[in-house]
Protein backbone atom coordinates (compact mmCIF):
# COMPACT_ATOMS: atom_id res chain seq x y z
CA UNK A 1 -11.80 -18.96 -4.97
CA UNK A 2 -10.09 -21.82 -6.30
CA UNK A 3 -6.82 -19.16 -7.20
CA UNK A 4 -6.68 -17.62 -3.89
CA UNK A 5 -6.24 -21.34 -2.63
CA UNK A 6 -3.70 -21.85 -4.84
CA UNK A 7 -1.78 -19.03 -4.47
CA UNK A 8 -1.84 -19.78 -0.51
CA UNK A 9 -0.74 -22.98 -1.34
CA UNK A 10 1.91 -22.08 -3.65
CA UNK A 11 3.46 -19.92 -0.61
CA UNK A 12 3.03 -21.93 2.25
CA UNK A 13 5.63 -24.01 -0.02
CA UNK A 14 7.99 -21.81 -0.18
CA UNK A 15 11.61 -22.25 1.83
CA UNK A 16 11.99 -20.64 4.98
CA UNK A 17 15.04 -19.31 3.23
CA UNK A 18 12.37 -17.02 0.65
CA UNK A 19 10.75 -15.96 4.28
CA UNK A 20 14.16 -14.95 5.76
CA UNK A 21 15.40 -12.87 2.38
CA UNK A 22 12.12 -10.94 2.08
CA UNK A 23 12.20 -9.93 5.38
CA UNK A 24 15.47 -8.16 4.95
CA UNK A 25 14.05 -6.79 1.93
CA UNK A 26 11.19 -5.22 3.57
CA UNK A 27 13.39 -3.79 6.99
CA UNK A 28 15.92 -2.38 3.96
CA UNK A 29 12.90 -0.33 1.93
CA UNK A 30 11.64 0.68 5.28
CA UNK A 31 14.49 2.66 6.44
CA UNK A 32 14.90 3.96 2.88
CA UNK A 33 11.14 4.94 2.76
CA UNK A 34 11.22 6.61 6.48
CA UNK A 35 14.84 7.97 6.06
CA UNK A 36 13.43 9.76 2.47
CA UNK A 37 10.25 10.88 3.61
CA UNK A 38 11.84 12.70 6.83
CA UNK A 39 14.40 14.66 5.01
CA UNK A 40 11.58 15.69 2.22
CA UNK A 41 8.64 15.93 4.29
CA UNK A 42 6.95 18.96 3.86
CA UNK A 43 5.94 19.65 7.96
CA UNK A 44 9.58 19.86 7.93
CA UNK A 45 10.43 22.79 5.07
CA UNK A 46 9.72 26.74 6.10
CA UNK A 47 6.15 28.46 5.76
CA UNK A 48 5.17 28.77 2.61
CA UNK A 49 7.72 26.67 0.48
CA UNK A 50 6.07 23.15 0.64
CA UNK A 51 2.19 24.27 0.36
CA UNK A 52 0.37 23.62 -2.37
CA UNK A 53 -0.98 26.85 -4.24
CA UNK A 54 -4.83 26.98 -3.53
């Protein structure tokens, strides 16, 4: 319990600054993740190509 404080404590410390750069961090691997996965997705490919063998 007393780590979990901590750690909360340890962020609540940080800059807004640390707040502002993750942020773009996130929004950047978020349209990377959702641009990937909708050219790749397997909905999207013809029948039969992205099924997995049973």
């Amino acid at each position: 319990m007393l780590s979990i404080v901590a750690c909360l404590y340890l962020i609540l410390k940080l800059s807004s600054m640390v707040y502002a750069i993750t942020g773009i961090w996130v929004a950047i691997a978020a349209l990377v993740y959702f641009t990937y996965s909708a050219r790749n997705s397997r909905l999207e490919k013809p029948d039969g190509i992205g099924e997995a063998a049973e």
